[in-house]
N, C-alpha and C. Protein backbone atom coordinates (compact mmCIF):
# COMPACT_ATOMS: atom_id res chain seq x y z
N UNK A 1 1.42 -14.05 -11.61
CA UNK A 1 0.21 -14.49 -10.93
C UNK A 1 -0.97 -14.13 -11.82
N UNK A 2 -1.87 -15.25 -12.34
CA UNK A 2 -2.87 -14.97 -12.59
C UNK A 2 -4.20 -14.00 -12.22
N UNK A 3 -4.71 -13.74 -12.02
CA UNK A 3 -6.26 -13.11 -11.93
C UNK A 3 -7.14 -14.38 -11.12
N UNK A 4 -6.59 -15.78 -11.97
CA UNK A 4 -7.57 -16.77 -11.10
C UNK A 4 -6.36 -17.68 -10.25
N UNK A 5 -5.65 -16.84 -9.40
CA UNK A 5 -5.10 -17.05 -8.75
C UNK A 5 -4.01 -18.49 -9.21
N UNK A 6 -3.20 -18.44 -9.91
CA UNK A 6 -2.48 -19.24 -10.83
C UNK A 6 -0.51 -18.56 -10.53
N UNK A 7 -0.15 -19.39 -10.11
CA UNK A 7 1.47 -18.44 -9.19
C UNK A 7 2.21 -19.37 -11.00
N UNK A 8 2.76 -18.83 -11.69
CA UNK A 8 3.57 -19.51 -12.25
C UNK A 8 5.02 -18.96 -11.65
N UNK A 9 5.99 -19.68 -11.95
CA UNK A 9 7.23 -19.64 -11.50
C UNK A 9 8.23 -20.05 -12.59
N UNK A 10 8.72 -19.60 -13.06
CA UNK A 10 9.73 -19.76 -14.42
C UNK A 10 11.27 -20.05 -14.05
N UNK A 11 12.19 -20.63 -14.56
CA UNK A 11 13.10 -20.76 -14.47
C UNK A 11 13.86 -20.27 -15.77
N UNK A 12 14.37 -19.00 -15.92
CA UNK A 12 14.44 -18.46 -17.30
C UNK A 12 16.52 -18.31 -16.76
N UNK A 13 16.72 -19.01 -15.38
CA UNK A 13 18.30 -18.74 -14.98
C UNK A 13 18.64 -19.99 -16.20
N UNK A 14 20.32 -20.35 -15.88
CA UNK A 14 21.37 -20.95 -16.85
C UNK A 14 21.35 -22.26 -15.73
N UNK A 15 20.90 -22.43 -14.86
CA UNK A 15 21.15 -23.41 -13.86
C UNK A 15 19.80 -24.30 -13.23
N UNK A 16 19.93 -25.42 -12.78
CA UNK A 16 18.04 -25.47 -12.07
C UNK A 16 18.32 -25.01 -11.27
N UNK A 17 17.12 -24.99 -10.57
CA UNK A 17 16.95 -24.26 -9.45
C UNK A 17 15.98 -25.35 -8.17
N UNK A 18 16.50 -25.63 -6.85
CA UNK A 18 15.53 -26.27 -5.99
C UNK A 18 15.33 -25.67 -4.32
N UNK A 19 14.57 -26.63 -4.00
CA UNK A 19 14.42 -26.14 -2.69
C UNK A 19 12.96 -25.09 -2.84
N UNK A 20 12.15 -25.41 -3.58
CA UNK A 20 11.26 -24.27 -3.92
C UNK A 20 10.34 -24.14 -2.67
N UNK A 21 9.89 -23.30 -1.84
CA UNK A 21 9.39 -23.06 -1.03
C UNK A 21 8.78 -21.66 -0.98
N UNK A 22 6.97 -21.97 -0.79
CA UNK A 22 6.91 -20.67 -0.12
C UNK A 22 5.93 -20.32 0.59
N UNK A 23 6.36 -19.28 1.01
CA UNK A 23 5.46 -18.92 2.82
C UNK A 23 4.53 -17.93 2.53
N UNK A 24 3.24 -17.68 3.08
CA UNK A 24 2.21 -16.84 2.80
C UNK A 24 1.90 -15.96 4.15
N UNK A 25 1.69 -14.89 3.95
CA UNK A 25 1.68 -13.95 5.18
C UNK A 25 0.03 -13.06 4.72
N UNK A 26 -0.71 -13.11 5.38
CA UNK A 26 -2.00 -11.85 5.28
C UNK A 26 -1.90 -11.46 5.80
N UNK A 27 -2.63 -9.41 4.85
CA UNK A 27 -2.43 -8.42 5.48
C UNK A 27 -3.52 -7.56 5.03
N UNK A 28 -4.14 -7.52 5.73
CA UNK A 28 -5.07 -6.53 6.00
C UNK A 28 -4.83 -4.81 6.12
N UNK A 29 -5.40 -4.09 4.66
CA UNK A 29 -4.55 -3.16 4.78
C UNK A 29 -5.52 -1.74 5.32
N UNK A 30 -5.04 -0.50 6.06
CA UNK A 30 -5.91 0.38 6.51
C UNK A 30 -6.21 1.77 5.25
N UNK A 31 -6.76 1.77 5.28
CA UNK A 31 -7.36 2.69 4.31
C UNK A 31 -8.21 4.02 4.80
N UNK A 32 -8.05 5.08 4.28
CA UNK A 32 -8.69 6.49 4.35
C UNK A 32 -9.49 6.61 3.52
N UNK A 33 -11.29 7.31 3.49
CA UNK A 33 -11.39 7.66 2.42
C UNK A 33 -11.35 9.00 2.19
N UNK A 34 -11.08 9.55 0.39
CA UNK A 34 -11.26 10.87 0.34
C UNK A 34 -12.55 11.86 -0.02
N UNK A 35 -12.97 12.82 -0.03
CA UNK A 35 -13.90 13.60 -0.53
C UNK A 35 -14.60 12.82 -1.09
N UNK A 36 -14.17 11.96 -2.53
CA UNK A 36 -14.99 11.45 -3.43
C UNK A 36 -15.54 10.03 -3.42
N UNK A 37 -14.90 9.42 -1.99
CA UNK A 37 -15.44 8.27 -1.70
C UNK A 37 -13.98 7.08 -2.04
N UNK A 38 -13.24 7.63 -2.21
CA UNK A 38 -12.02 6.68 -2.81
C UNK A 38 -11.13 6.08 -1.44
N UNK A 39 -10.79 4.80 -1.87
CA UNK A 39 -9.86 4.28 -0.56
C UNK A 39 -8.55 4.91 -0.76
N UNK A 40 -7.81 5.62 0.00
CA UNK A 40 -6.60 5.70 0.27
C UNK A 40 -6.16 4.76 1.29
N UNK A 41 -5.21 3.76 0.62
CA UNK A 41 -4.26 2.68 1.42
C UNK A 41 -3.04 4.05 2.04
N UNK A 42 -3.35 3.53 3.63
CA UNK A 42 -2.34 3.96 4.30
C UNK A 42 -1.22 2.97 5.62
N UNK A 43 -1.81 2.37 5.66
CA UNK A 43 -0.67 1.17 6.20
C UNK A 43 -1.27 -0.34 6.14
N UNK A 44 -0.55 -1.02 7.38
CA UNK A 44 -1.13 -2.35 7.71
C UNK A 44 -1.64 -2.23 8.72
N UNK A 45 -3.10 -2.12 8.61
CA UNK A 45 -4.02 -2.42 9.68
C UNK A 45 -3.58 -3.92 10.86
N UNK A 46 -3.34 -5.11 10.32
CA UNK A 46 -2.90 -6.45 11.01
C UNK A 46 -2.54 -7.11 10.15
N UNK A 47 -1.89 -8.60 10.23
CA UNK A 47 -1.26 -9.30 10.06
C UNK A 47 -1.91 -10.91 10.34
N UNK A 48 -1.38 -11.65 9.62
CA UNK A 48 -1.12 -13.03 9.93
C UNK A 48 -0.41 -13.94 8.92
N UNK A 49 0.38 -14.66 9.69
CA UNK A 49 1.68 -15.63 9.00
C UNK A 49 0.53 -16.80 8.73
N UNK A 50 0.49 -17.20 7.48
CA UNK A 50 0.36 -18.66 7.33
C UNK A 50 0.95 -19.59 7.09
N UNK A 51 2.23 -19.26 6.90
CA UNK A 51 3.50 -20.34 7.30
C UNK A 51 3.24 -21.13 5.49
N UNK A 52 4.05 -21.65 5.43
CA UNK A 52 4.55 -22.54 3.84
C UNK A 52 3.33 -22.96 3.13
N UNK A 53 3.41 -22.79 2.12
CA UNK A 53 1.97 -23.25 1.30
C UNK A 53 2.59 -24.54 0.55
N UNK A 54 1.57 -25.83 0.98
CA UNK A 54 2.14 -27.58 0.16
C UNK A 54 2.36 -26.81 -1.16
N UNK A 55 3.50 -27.41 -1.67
CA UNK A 55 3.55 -27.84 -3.22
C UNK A 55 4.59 -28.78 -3.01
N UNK A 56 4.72 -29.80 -4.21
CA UNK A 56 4.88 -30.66 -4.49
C UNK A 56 6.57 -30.84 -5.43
N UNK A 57 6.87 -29.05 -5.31
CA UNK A 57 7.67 -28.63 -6.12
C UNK A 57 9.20 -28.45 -5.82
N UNK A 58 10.26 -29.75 -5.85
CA UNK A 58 11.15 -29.35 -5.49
C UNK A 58 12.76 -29.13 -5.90
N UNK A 59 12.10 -29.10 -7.37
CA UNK A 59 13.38 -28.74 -8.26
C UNK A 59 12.68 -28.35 -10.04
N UNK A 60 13.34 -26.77 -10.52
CA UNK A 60 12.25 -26.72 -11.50
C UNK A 60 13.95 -26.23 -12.75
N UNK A 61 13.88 -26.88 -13.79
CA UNK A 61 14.86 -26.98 -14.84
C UNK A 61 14.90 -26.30 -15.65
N UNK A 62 15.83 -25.62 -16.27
CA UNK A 62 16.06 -24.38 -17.00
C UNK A 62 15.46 -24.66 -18.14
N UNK A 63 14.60 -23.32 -17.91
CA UNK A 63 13.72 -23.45 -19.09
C UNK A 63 12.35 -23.46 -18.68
N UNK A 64 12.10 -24.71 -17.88
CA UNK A 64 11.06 -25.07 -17.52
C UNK A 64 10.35 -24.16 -16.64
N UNK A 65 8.96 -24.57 -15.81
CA UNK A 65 8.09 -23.26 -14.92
C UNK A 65 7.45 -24.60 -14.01
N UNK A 66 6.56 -23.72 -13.29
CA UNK A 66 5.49 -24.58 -12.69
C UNK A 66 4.57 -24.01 -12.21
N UNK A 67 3.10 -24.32 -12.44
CA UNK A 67 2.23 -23.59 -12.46
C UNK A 67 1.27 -23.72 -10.62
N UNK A 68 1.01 -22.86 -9.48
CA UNK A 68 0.94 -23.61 -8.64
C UNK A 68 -0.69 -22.40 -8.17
N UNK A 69 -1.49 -23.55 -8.18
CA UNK A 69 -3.37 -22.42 -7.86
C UNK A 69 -3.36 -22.89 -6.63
N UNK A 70 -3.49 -21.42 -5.90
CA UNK A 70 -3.30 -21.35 -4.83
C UNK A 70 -4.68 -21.32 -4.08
N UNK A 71 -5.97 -21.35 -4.91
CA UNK A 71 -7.31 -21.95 -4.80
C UNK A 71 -7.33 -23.17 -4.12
N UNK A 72 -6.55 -24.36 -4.66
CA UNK A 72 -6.63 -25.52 -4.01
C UNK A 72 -5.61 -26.07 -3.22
N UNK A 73 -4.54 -25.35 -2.80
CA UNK A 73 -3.44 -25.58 -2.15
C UNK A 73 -3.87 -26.22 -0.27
N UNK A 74 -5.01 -25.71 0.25
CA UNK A 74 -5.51 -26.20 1.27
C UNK A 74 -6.67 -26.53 1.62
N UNK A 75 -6.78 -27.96 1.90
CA UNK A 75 -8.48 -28.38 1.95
C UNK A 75 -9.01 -27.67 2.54
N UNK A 76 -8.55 -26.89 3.80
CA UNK A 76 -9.34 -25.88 4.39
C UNK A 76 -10.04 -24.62 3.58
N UNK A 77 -10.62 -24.66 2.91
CA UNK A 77 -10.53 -23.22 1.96
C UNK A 77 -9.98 -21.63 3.00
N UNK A 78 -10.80 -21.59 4.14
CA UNK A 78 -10.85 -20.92 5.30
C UNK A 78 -9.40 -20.24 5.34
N UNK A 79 -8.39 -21.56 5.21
CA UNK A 79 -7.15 -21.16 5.88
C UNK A 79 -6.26 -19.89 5.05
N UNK A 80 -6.63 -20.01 3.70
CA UNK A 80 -6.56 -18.79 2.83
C UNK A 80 -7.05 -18.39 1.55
N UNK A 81 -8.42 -17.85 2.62
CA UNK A 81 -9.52 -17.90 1.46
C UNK A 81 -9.15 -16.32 0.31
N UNK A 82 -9.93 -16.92 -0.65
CA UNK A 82 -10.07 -16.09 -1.82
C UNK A 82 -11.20 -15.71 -2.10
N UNK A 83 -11.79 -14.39 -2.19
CA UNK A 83 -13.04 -14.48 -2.34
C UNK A 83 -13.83 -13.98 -3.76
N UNK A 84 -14.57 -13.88 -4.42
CA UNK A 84 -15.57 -14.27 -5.47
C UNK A 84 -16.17 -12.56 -5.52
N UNK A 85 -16.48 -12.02 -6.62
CA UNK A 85 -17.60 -10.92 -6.67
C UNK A 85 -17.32 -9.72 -7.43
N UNK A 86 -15.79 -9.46 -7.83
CA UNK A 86 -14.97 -8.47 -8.04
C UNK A 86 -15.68 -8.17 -9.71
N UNK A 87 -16.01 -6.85 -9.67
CA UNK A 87 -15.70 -5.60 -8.67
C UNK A 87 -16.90 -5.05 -7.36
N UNK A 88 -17.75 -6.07 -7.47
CA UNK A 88 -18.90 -5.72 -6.52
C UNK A 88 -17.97 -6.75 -4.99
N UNK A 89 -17.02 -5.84 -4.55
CA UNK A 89 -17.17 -6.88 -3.33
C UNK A 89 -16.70 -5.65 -2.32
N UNK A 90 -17.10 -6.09 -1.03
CA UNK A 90 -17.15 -4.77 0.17
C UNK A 90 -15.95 -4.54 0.45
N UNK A 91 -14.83 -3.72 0.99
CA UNK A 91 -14.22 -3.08 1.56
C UNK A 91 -13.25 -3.89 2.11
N UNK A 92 -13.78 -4.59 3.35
CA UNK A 92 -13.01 -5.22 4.14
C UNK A 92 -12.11 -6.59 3.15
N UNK A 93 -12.73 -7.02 2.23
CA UNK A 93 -12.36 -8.02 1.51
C UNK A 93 -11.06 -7.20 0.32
N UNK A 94 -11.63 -6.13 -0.19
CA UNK A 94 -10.76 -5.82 -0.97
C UNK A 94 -9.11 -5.43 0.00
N UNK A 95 -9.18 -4.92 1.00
CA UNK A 95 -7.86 -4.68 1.49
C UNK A 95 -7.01 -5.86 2.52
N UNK A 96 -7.95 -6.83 2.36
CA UNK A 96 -6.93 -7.98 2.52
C UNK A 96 -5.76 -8.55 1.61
N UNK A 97 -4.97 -8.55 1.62
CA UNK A 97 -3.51 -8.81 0.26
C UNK A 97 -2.89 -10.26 0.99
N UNK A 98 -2.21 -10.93 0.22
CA UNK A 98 -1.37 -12.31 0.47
C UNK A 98 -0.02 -11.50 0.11
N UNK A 99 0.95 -12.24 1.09
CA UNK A 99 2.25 -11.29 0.14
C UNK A 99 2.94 -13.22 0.70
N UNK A 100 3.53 -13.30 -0.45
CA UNK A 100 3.79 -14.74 -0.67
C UNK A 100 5.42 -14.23 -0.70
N UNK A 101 6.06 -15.16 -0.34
CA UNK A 101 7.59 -15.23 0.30
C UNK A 101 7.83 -16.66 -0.85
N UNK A 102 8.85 -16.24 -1.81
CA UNK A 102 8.96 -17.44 -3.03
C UNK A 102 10.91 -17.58 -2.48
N UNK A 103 10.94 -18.69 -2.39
CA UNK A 103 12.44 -19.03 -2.12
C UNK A 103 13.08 -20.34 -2.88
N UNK A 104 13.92 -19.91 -3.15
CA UNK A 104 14.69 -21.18 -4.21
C UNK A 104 16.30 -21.24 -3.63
N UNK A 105 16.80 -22.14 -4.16
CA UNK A 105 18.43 -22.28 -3.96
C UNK A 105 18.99 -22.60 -5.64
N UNK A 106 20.10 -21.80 -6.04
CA UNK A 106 20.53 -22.00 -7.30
C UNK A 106 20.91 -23.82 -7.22
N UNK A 107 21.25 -24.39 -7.84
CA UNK A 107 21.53 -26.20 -7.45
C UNK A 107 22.70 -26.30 -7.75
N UNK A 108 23.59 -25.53 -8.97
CA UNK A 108 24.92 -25.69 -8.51
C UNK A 108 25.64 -24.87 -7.27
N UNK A 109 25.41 -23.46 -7.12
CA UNK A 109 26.00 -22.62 -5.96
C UNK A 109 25.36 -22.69 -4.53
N UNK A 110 24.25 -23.34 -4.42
CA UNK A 110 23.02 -23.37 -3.76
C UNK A 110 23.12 -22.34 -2.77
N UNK A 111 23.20 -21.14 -3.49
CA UNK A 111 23.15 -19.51 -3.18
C UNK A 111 21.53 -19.27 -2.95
N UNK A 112 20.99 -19.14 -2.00
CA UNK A 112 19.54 -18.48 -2.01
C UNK A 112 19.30 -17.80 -2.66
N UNK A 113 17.94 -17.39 -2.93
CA UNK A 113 17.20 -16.31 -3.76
C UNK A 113 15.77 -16.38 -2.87
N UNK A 114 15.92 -15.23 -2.61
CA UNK A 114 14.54 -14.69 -2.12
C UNK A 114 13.45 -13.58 -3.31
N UNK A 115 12.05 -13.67 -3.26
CA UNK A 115 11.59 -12.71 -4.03
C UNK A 115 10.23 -12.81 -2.94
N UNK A 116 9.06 -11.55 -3.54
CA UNK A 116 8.21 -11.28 -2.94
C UNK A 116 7.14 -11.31 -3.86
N UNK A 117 5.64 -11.65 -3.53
CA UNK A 117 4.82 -11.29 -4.39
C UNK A 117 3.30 -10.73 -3.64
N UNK A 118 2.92 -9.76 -4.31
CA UNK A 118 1.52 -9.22 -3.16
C UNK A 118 0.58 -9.74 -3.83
N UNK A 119 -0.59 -10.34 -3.53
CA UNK A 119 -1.57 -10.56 -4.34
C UNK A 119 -2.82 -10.01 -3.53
N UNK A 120 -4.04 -9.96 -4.49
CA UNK A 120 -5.17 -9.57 -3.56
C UNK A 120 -5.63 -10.75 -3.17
N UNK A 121 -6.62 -10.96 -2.16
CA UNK A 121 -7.75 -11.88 -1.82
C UNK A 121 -8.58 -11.89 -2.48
N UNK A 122 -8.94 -11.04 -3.40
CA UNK A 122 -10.21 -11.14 -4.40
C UNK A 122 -9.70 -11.62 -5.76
N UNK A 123 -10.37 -12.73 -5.58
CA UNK A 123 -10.40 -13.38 -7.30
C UNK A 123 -10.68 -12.09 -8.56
N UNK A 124 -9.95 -12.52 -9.45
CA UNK A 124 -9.94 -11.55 -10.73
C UNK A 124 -9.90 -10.15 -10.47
N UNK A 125 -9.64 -9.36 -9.05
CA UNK A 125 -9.23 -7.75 -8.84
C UNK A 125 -7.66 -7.79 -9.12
N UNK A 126 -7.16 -6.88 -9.51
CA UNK A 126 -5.84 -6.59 -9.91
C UNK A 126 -5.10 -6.26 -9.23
N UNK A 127 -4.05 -6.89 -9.55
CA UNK A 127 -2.26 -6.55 -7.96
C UNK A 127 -2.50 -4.98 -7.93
N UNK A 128 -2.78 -4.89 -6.66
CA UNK A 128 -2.60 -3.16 -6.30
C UNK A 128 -1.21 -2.68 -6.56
N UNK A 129 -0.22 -3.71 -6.82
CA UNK A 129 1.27 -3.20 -6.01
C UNK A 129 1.89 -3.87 -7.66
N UNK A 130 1.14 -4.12 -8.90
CA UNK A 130 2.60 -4.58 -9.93
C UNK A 130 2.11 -3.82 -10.68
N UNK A 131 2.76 -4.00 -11.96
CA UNK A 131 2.79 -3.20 -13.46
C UNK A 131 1.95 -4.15 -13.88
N UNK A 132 0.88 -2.61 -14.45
CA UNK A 132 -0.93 -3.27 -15.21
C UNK A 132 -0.72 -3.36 -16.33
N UNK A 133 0.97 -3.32 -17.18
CA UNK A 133 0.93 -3.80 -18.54
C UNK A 133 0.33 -4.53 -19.24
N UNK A 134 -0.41 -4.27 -20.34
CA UNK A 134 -1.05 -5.47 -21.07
C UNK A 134 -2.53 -5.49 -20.01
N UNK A 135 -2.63 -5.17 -18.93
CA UNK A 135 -4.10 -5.44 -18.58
C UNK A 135 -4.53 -3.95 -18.65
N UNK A 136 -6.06 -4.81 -19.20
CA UNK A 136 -7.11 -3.50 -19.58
C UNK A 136 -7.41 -2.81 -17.93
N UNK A 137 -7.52 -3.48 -16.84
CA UNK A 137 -7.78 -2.77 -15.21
C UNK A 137 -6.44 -2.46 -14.83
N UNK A 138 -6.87 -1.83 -14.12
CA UNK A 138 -5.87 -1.09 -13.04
C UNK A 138 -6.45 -0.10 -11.94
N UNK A 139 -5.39 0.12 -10.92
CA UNK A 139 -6.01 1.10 -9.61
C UNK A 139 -5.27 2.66 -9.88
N UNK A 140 -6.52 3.22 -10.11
CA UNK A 140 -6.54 4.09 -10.32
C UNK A 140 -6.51 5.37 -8.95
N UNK A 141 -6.49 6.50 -9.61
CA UNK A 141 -6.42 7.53 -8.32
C UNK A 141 -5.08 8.37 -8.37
N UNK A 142 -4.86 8.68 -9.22
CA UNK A 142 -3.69 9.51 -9.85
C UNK A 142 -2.45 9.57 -8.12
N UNK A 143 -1.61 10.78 -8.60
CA UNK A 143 -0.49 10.65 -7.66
C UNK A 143 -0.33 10.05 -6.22
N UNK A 144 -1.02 11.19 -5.96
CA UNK A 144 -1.09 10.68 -4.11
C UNK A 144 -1.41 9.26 -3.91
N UNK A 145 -2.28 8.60 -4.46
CA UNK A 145 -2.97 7.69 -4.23
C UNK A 145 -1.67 6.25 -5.14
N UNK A 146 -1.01 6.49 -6.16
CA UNK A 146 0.15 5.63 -6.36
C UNK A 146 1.25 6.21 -4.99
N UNK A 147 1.35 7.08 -4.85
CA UNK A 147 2.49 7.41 -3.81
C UNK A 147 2.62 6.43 -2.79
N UNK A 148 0.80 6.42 -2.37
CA UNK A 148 0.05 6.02 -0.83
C UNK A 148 0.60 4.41 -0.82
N UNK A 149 0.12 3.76 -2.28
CA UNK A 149 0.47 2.19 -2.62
C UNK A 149 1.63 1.91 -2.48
N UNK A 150 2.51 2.83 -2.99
CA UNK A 150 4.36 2.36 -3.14
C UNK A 150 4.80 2.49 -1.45
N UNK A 151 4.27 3.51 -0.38
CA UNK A 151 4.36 3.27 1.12
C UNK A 151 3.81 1.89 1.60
N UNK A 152 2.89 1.75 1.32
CA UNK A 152 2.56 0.56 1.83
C UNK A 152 3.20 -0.94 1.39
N UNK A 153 3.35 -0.87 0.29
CA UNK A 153 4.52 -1.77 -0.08
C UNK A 153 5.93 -1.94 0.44
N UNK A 154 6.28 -1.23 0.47
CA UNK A 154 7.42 -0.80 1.29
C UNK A 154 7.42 -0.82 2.57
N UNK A 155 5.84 -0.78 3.34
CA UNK A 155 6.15 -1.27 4.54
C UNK A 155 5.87 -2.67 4.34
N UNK A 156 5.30 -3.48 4.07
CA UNK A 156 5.00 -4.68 3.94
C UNK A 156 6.26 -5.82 3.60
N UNK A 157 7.26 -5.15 2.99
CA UNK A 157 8.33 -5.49 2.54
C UNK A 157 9.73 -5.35 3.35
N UNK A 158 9.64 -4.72 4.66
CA UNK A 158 9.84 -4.26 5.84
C UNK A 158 9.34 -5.28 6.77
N UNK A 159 8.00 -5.13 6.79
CA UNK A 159 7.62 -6.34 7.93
C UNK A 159 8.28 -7.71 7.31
N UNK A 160 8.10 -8.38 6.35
CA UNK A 160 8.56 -9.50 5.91
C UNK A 160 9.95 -9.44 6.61
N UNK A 161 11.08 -8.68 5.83
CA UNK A 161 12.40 -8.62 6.82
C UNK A 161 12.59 -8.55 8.42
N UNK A 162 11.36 -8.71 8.53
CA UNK A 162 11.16 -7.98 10.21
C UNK A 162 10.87 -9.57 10.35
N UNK A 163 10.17 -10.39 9.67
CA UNK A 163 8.99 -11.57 10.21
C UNK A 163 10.59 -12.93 10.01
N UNK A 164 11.39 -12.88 8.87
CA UNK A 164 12.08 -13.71 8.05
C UNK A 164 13.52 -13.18 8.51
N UNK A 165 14.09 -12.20 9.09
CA UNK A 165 15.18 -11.70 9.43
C UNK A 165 15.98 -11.32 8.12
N UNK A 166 15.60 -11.03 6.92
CA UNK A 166 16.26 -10.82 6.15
C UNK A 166 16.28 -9.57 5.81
N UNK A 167 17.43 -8.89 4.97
CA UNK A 167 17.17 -7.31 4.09
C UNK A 167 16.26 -7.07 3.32
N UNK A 168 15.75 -6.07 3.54
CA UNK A 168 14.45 -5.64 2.76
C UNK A 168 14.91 -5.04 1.67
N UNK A 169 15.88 -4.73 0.96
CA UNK A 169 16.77 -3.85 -0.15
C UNK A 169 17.14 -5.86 -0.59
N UNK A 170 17.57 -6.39 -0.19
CA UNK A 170 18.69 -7.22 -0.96
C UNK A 170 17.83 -8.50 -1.56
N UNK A 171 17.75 -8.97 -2.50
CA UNK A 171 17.21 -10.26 -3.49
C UNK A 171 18.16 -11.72 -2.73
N UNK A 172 19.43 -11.76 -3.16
CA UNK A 172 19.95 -12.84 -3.05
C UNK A 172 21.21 -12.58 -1.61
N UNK A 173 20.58 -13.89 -0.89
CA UNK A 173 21.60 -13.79 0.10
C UNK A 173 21.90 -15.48 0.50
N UNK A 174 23.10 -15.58 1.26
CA UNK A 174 23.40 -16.92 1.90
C UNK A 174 22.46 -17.46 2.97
């Protein structure tokens, strides 16, 4: 996922892959602050399913990717907005996250594959929840405060299995 909100999707398997689908869930996350003014993420404040995001995408060939901006995916902007300002933007905006539900079927075994992805709502702020390799930002706040992120992920990744009926430990299932 890009910074300007850009989902690429790669097909780096031995097989294509179709059935590409995926579902978007917001989550609004609750936060503590400490002594020094810092957010500590401590759960999910609320929720909302936004159910399948259009793409156009329904079979992607080894090798190949597809690039899908999730900026223009609904005329509504409203319906899952992104917002503009980062790093000057307030509070409530920064702890809103998208956690996008990416699903494919292998095309010869047509074995599912499930994966997950968290993104922020703020244009160009950085995944609270991936590896800042290669990027110059990152969220900072030494231990506790990575500890605090990897809980909340983990619940979020929980609710999904909770929302989708699936294992929250397992990638590929029937």
């Amino acid at each position: 996922m890009s910074r300007n909100k850009v989902l690429t999707i790669r097909n780096v398997g031995r097989v294509d892959v179709e059935d590409v689908e995926i579902e978007a869930t917001q989550y609004v996350l609750r936060a503590n602050r400490d002594a020094h003014g810092h957010s500590l993420m401590i759960g999910i404040e609320s929720f909302s399913r936004i159910g399948k995001i259009p793409q156009p995408y329904i079979r992607i060939a080894v090798g190949d990717h597809i690039d899908i901006n999730l900026l223009d995916r609904f005329e509504n902007k409203e319906f899952m907005p992104f917002y503009e300002g980062f790093p000057a933007v307030d509070e409530k905006k920064i702890l809103q996250q998208y956690c996008l539900r990416i699903k494919f079927r292998n095309a010869t075994t047509k074995k599912r594959e499930i994966d997950y992805l968290i993104t922020p709502a703020v244009r160009q702020a950085p995944p609270m929840f991936e590896n800042f390799e290669g990027s110059p930002v990152g969220v900072g706040g030494g231990y506790e405060s990575s500890m605090a992120l990897f809980r909340v992920k983990r619940l979020i990744r929980e609710h999904q299995g909770e929302l989708y009926d699936d294992n929250p430990q397992a990638r590929y299932w029937n």
